[in-house]
N, C-alpha and C. Protein backbone atom coordinates (compact mmCIF):
# COMPACT_ATOMS: atom_id res chain seq x y z
N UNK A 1 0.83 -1.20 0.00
CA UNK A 1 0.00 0.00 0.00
C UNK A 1 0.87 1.26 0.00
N UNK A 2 1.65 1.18 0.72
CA UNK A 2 2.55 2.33 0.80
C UNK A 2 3.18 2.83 -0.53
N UNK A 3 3.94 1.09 -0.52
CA UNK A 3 4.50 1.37 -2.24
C UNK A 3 3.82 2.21 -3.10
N UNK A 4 2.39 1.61 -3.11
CA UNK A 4 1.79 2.07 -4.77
C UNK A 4 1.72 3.73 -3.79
N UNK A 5 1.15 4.07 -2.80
CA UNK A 5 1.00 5.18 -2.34
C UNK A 5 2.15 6.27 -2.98
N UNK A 6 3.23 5.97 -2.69
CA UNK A 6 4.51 6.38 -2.75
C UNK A 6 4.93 7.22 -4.21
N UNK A 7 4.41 5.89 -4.90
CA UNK A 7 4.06 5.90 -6.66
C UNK A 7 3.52 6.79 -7.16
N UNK A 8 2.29 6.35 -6.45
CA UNK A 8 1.22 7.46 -7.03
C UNK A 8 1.50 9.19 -6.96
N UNK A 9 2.08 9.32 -5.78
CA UNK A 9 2.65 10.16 -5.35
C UNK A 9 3.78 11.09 -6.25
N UNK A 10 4.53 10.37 -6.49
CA UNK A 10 5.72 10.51 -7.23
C UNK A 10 5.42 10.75 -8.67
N UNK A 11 4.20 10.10 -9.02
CA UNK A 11 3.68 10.19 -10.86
C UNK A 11 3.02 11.77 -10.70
N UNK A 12 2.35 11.76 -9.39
CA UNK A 12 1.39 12.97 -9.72
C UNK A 12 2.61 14.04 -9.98
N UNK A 13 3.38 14.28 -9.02
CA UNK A 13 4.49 15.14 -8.81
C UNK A 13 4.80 15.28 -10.16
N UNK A 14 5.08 14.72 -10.93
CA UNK A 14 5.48 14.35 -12.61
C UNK A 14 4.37 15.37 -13.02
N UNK A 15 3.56 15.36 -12.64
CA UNK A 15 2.69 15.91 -13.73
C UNK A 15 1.61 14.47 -14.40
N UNK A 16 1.82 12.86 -14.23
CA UNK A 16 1.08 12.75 -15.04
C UNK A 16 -0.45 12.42 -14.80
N UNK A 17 -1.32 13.10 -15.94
CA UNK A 17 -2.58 13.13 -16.04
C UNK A 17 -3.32 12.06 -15.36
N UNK A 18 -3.19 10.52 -15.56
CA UNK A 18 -3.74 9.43 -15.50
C UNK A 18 -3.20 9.72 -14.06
N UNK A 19 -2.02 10.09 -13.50
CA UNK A 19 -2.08 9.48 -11.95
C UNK A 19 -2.96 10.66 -11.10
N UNK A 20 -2.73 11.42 -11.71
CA UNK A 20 -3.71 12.78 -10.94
C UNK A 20 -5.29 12.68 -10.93
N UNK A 21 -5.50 11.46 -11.93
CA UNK A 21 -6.95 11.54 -12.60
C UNK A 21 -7.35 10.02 -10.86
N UNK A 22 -6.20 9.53 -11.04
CA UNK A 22 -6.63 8.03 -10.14
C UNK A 22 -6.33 8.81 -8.60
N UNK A 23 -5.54 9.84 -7.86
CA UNK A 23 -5.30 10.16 -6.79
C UNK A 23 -6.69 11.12 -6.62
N UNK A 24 -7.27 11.66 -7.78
CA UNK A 24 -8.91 12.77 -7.23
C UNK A 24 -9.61 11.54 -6.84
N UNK A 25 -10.34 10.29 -8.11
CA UNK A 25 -11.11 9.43 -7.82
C UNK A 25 -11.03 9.11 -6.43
N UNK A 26 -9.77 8.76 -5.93
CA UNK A 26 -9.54 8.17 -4.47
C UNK A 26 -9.59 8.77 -3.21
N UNK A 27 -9.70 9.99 -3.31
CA UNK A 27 -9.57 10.99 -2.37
C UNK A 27 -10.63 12.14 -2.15
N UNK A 28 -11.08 12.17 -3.38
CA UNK A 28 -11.78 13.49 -3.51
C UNK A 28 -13.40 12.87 -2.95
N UNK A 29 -13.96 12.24 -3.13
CA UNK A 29 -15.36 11.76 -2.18
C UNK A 29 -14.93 12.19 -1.06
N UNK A 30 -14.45 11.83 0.03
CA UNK A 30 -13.96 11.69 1.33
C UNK A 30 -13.74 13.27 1.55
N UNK A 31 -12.98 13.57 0.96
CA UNK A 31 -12.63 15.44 0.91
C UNK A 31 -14.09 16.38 0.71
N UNK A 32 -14.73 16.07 0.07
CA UNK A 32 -16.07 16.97 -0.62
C UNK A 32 -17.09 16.10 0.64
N UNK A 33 -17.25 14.99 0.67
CA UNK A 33 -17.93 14.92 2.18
C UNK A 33 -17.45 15.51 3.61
N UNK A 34 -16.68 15.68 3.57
CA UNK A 34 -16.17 16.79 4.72
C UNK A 34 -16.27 18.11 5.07
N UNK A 35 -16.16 18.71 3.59
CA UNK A 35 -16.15 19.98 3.09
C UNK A 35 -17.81 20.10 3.57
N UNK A 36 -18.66 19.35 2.83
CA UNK A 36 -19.81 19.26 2.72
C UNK A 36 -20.44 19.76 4.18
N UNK A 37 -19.83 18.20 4.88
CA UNK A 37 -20.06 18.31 6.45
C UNK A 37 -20.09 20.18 7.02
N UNK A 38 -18.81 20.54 6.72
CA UNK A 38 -18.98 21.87 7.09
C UNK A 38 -19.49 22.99 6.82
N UNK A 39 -19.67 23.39 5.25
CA UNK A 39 -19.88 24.51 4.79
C UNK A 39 -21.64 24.32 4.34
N UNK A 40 -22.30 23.42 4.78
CA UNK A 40 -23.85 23.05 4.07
C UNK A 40 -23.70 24.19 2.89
N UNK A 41 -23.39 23.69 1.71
CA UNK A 41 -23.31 24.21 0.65
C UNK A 41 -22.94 23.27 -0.41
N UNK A 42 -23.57 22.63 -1.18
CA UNK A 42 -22.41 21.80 -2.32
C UNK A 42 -22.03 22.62 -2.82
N UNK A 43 -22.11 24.05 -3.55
CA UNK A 43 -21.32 24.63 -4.31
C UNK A 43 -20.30 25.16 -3.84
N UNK A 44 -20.57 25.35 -2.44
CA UNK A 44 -19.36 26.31 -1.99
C UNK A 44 -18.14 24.87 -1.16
N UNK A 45 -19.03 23.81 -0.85
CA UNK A 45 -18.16 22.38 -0.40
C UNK A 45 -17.31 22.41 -2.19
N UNK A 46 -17.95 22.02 -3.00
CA UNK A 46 -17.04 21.70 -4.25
C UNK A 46 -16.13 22.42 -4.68
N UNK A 47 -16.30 23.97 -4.65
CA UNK A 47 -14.84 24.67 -4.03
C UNK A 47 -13.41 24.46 -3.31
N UNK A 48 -14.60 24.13 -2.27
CA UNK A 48 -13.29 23.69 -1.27
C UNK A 48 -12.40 22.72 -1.39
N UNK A 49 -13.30 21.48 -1.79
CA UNK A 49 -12.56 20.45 -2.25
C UNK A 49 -11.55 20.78 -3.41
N UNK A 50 -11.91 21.50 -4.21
CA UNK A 50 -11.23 21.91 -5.55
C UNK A 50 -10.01 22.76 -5.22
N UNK A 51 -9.97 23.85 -3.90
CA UNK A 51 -9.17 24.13 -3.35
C UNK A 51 -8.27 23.54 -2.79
N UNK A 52 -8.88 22.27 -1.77
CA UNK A 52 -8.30 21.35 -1.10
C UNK A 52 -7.03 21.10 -2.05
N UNK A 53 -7.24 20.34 -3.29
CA UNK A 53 -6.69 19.66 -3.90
C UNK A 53 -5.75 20.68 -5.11
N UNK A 54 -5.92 21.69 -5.33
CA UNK A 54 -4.95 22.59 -5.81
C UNK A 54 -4.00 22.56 -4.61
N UNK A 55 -4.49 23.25 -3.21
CA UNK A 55 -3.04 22.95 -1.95
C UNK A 55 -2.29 22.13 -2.12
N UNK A 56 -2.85 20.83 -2.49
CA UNK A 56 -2.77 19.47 -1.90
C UNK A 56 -1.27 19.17 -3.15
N UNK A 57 -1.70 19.77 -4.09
CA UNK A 57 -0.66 19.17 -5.26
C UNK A 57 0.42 20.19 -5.21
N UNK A 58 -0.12 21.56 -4.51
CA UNK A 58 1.11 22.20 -4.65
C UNK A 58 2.30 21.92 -3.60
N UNK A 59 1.71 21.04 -2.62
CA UNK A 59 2.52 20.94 -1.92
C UNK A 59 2.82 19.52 -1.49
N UNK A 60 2.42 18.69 -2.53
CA UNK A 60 2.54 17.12 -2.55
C UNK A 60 4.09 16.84 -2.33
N UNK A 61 4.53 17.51 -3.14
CA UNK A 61 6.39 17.12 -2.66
C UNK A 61 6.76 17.61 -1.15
N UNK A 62 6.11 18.32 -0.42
CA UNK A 62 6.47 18.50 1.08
C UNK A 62 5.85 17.39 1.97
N UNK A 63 5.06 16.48 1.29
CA UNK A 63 4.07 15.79 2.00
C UNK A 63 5.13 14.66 2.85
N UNK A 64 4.90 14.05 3.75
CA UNK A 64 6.15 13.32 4.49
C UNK A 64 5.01 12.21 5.22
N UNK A 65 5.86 11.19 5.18
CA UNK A 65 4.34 10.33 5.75
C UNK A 65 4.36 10.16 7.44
N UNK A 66 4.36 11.74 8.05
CA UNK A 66 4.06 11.55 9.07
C UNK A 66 2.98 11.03 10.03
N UNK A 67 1.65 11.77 8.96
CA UNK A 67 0.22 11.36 9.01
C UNK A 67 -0.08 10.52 7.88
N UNK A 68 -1.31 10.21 8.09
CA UNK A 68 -1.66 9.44 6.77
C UNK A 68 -2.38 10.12 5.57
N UNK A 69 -2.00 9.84 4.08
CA UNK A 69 -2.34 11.08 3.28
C UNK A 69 -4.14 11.50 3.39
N UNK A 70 -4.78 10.55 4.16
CA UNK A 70 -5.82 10.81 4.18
C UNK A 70 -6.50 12.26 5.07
N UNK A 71 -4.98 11.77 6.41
CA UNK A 71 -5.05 12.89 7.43
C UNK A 71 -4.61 14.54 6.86
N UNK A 72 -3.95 13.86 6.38
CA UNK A 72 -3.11 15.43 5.32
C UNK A 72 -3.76 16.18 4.49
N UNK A 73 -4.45 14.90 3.83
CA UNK A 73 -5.50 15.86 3.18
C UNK A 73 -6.99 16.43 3.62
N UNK A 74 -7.21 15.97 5.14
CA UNK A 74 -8.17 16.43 5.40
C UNK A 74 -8.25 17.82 5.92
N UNK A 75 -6.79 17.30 6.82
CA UNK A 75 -6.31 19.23 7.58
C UNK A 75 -5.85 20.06 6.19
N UNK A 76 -5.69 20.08 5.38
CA UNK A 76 -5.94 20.94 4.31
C UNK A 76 -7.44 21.18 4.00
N UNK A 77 -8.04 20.69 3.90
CA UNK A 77 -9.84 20.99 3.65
C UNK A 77 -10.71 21.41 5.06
N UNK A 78 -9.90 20.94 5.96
CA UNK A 78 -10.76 21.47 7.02
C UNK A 78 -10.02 22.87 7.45
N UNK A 79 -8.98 23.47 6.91
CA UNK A 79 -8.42 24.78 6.92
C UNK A 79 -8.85 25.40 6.15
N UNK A 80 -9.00 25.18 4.74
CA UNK A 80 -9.63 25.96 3.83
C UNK A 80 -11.21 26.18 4.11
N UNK A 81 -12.05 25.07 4.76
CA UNK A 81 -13.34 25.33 5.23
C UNK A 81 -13.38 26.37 6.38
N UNK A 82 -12.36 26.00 7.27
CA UNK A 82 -12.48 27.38 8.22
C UNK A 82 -12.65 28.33 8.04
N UNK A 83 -11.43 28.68 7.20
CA UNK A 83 -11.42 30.16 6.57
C UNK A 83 -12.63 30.59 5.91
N UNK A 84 -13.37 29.38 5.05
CA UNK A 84 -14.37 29.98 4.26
C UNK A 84 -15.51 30.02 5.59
N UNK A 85 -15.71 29.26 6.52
CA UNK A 85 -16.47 29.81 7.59
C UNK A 85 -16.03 31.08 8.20
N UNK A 86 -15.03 31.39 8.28
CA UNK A 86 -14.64 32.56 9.10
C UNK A 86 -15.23 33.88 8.46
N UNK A 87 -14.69 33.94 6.76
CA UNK A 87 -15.09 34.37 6.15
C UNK A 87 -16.82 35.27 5.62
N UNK A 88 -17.51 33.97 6.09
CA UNK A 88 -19.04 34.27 5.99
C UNK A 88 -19.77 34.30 7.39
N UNK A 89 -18.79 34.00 8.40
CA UNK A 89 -19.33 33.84 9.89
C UNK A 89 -20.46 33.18 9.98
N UNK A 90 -20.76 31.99 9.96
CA UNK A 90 -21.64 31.13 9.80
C UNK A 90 -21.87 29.74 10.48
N UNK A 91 -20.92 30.30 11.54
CA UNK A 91 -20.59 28.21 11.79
C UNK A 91 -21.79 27.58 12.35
N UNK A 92 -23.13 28.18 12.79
CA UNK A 92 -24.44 27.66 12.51
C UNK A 92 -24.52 26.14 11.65
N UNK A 93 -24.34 26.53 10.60
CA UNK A 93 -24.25 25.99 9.01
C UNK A 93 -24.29 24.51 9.29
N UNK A 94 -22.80 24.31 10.37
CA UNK A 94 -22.00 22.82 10.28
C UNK A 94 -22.97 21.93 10.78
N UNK A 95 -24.11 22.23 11.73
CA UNK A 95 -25.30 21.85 11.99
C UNK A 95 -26.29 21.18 10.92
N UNK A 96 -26.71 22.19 9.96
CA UNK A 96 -27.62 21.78 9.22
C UNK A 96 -26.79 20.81 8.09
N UNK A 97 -26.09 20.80 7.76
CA UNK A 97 -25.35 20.16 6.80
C UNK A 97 -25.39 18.85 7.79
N UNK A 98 -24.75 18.49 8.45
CA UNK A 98 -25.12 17.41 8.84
C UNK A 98 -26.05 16.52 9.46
N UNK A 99 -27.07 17.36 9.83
CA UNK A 99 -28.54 17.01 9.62
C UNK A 99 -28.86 16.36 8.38
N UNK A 100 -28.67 16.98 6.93
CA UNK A 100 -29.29 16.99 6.35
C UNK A 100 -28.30 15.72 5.36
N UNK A 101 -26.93 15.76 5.60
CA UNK A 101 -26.64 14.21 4.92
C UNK A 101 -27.04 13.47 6.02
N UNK A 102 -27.25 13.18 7.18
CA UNK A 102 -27.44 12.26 8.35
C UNK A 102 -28.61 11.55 7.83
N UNK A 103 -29.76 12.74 7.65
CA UNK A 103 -30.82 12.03 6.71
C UNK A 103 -31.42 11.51 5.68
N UNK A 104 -29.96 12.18 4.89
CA UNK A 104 -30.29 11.10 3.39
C UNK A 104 -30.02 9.79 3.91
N UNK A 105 -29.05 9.22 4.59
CA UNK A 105 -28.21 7.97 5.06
C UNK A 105 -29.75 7.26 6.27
N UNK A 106 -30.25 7.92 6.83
CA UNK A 106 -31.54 7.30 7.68
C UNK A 106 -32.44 6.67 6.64
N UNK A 107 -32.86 7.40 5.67
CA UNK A 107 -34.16 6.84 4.65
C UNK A 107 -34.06 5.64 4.24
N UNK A 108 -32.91 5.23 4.43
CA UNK A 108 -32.72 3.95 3.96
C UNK A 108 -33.34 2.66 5.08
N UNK A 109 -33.90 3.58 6.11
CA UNK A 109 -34.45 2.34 7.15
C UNK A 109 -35.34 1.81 6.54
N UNK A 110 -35.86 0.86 7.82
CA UNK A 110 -36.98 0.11 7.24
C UNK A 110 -39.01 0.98 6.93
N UNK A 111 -39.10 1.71 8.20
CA UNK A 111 -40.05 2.45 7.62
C UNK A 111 -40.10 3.66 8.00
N UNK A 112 -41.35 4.36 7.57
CA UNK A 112 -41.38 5.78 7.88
C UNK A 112 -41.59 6.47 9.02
N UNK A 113 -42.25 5.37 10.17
CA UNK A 113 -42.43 5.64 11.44
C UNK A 113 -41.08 6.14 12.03
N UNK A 114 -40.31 4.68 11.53
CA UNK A 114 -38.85 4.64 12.24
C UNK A 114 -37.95 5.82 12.03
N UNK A 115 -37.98 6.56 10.32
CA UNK A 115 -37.69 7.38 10.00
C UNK A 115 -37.99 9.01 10.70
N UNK A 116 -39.13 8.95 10.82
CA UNK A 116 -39.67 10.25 11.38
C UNK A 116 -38.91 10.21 13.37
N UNK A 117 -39.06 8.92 14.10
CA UNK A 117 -38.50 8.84 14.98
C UNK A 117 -37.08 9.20 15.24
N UNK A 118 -35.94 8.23 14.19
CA UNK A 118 -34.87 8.75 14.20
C UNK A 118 -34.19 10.11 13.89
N UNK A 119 -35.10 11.05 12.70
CA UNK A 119 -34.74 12.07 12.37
C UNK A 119 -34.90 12.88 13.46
N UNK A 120 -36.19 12.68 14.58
CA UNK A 120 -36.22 13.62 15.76
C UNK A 120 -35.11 13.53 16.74
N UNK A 121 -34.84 12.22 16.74
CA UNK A 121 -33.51 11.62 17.47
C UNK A 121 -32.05 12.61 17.30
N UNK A 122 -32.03 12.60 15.91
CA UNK A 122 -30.97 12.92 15.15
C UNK A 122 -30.73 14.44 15.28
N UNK A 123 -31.97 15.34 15.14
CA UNK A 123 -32.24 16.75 15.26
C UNK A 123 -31.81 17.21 16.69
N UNK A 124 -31.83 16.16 17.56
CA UNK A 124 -32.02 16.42 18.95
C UNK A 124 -30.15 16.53 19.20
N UNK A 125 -29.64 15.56 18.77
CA UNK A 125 -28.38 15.52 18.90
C UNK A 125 -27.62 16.66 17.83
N UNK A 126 -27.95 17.26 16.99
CA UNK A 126 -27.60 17.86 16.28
C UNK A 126 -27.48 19.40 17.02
N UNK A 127 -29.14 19.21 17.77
CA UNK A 127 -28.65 20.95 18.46
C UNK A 127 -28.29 20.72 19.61
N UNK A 128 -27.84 19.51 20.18
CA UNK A 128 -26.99 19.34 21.40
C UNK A 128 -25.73 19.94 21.06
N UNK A 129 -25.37 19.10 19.72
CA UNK A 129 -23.84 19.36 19.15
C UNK A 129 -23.13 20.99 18.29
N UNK A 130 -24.92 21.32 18.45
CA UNK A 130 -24.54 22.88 17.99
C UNK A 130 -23.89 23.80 19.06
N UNK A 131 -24.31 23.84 20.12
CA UNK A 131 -24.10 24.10 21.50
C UNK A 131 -23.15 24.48 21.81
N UNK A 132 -21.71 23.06 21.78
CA UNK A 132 -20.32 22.81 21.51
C UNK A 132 -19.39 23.95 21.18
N UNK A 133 -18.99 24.44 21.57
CA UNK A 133 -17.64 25.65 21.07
C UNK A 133 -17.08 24.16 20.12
N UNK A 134 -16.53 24.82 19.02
CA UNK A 134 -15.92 24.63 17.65
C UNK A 134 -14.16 23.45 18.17
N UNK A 135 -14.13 23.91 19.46
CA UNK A 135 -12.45 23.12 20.00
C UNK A 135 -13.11 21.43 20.45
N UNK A 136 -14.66 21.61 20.91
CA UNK A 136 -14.65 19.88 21.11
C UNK A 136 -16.25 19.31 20.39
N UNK A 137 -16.61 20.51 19.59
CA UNK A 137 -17.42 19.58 18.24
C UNK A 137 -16.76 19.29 17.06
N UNK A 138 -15.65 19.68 16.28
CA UNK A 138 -14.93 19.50 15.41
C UNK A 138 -14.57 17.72 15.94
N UNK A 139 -13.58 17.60 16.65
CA UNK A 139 -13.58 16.50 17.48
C UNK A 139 -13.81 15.21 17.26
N UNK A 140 -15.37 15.76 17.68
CA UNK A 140 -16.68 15.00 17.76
C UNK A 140 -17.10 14.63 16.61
N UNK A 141 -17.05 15.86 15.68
CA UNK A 141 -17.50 15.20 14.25
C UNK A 141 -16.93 14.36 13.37
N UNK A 142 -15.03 14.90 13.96
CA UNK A 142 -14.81 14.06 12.72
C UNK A 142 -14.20 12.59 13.52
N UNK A 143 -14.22 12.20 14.55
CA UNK A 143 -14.57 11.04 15.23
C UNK A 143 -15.36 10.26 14.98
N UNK A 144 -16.41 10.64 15.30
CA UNK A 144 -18.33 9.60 15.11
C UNK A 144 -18.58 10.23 14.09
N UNK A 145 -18.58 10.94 13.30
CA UNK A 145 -18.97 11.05 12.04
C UNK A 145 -18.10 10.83 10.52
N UNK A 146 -16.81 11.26 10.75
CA UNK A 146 -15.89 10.43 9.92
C UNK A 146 -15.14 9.88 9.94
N UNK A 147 -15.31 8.96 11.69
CA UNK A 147 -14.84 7.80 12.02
C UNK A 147 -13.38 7.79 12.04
N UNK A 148 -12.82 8.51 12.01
CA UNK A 148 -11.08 9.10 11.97
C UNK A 148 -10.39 8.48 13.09
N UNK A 149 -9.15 8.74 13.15
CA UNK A 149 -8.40 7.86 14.78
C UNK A 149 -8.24 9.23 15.42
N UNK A 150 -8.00 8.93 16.44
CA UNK A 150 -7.34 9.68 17.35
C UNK A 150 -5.89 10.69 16.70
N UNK A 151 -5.50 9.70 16.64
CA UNK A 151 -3.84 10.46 15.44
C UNK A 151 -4.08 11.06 14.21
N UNK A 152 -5.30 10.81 13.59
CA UNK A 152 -5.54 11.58 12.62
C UNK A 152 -6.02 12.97 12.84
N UNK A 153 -6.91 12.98 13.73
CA UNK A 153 -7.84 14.07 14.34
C UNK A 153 -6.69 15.04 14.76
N UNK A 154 -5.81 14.42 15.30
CA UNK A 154 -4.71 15.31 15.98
C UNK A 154 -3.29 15.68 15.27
N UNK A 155 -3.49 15.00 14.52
CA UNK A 155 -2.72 15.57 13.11
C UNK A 155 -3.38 16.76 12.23
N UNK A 156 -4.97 15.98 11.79
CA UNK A 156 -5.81 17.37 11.20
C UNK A 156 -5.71 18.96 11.68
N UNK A 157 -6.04 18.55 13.08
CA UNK A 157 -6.44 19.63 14.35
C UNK A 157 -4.78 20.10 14.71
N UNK A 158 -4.05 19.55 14.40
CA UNK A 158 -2.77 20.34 14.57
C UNK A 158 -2.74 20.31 16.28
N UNK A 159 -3.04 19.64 17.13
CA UNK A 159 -3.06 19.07 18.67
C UNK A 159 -2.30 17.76 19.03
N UNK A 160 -2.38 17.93 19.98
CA UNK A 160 -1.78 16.10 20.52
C UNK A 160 -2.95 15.05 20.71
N UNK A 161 -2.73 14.08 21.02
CA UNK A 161 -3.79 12.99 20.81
C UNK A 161 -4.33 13.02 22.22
N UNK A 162 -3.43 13.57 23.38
CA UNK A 162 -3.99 13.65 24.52
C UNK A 162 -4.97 14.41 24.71
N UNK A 163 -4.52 15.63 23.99
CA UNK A 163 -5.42 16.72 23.81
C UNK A 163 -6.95 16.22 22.98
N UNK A 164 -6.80 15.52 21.98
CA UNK A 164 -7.86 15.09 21.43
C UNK A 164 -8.79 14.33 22.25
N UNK A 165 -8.39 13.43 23.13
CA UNK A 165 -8.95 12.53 24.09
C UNK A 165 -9.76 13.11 25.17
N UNK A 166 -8.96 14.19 25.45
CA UNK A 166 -9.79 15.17 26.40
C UNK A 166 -10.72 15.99 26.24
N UNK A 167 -10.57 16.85 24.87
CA UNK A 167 -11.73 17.29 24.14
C UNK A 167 -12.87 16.51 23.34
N UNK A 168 -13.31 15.13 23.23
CA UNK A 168 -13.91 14.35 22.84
C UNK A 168 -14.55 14.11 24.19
N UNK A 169 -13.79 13.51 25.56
CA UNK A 169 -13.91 13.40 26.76
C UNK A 169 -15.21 14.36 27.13
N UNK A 170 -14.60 15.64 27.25
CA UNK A 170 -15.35 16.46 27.62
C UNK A 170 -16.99 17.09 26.85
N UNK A 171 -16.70 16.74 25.46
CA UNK A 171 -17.38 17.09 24.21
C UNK A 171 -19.05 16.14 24.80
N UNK A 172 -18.47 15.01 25.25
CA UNK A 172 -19.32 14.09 25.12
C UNK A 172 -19.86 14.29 26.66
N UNK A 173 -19.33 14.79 27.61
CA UNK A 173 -20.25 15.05 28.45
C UNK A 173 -20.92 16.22 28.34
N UNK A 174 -20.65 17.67 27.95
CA UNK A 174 -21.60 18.30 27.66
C UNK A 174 -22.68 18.06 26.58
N UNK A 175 -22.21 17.51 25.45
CA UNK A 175 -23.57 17.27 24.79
C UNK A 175 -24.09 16.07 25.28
N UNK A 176 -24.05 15.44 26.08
CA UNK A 176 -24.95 14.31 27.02
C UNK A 176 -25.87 15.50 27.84
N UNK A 177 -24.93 16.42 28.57
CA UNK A 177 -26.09 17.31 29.67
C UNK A 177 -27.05 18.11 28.52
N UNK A 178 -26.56 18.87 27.66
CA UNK A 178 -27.25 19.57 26.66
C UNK A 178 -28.28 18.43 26.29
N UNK A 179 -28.04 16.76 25.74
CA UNK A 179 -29.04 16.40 25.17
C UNK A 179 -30.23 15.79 26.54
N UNK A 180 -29.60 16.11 27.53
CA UNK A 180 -30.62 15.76 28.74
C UNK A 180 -31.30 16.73 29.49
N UNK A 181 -30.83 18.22 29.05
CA UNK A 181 -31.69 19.32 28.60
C UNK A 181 -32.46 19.69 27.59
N UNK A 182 -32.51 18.75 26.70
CA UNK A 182 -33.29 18.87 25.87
C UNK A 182 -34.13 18.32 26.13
N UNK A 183 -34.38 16.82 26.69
CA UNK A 183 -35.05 16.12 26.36
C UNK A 183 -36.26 16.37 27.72
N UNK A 184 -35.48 16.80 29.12
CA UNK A 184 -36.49 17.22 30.12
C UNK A 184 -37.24 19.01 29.45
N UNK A 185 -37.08 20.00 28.61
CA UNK A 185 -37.55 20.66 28.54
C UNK A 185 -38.58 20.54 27.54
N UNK A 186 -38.37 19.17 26.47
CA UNK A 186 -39.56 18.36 25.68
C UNK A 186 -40.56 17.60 26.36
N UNK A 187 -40.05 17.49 27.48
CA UNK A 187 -40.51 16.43 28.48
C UNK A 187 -41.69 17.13 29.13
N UNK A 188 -41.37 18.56 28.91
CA UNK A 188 -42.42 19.36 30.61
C UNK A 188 -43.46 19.82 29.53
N UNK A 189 -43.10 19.84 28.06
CA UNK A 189 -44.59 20.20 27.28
C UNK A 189 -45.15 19.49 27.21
């Protein structure tokens, strides 16, 4: 894996077409779902990604396999998403965007009861996780939502893994109290 990694690597650097054409296929889903995740925008996510990956090549020859290129390339897209959040001051946004792929991925249950149940489920945790200062929902998201390691997160996030552990730690007990404030102030109507 490494090898061909290495390869691939080394062709794109070249310039050639076919390996640049096989390193987007492989990378670029994963990148534009992220983007996505953050900016609830496909046009302005497909940007990013498109940005992502202009960074990504300009600086493919600095790349060092400290992280994994997956990690590398995510803290490039999740920097360029910042900025474009910073930019429009919006971080609201990272909420509905993932609401709203959460629930394309639900429909696929078995019925509509279950559907309408889980989406309330889902909504509920969503504005728990809105709640979150940006240092332990980032975290959170890209943990349980893009399933990342610990070392990646903290490679992305430019932190230590201890640090990551603790802000996930903590992440997850406030949105536990937030979602157990939610659910007693649904509770008293």
């Amino acid at each position: 894996m490494k090898e061909e990694q290495a390869r691939l690597i080394a062709e794109c650097i070249k310039g050639d077409e076919a390996a640049i054409a096989r390193f987007l296929e492989e990378y670029q889903p994963g990148v534009f779902k992220l983007t996505l995740s953050i900016l609830n925008d496909p046009g302005e996510a497909s940007e990013a990604t498109q940005d992502t990956f202009i960074a990504a090549f300009r600086a493919l020859r600095s790349y060092r396999e400290r992280a994994t290129l997956t990690a590398w390339l995510y803290k490039i897209a999740l920097n360029i998403s910042r900025s474009r959040l910073r930019k429009r001051n919006a971080l609201e946004r990272l909420q509905h965007t993932l609401i709203s792929i959460f629930e394309v991925q639900i429909r696929h249950s078995s019925t509509p009861e279950d559907n309408v149940i889980r989406d309330e489920e889902q909504a509920s945790i969503w504005k728990a996780l809105d709640k979150l200062g940006e240092k332990h929902r980032i975290p959170i998201v890209l943990r349980y939502y893009h399933d990342l390691s610990i070392a990646e997160i903290a490679e992305i996030m430019n932190i230590k893994a201890g640090t990551v552990h603790s802000r996930l730690s903590i992440g997850r007990d406030r949105l536990r109290a937030h979602l157990e404030d939610l659910q007693n102030t649904t509770g008293e109507q």
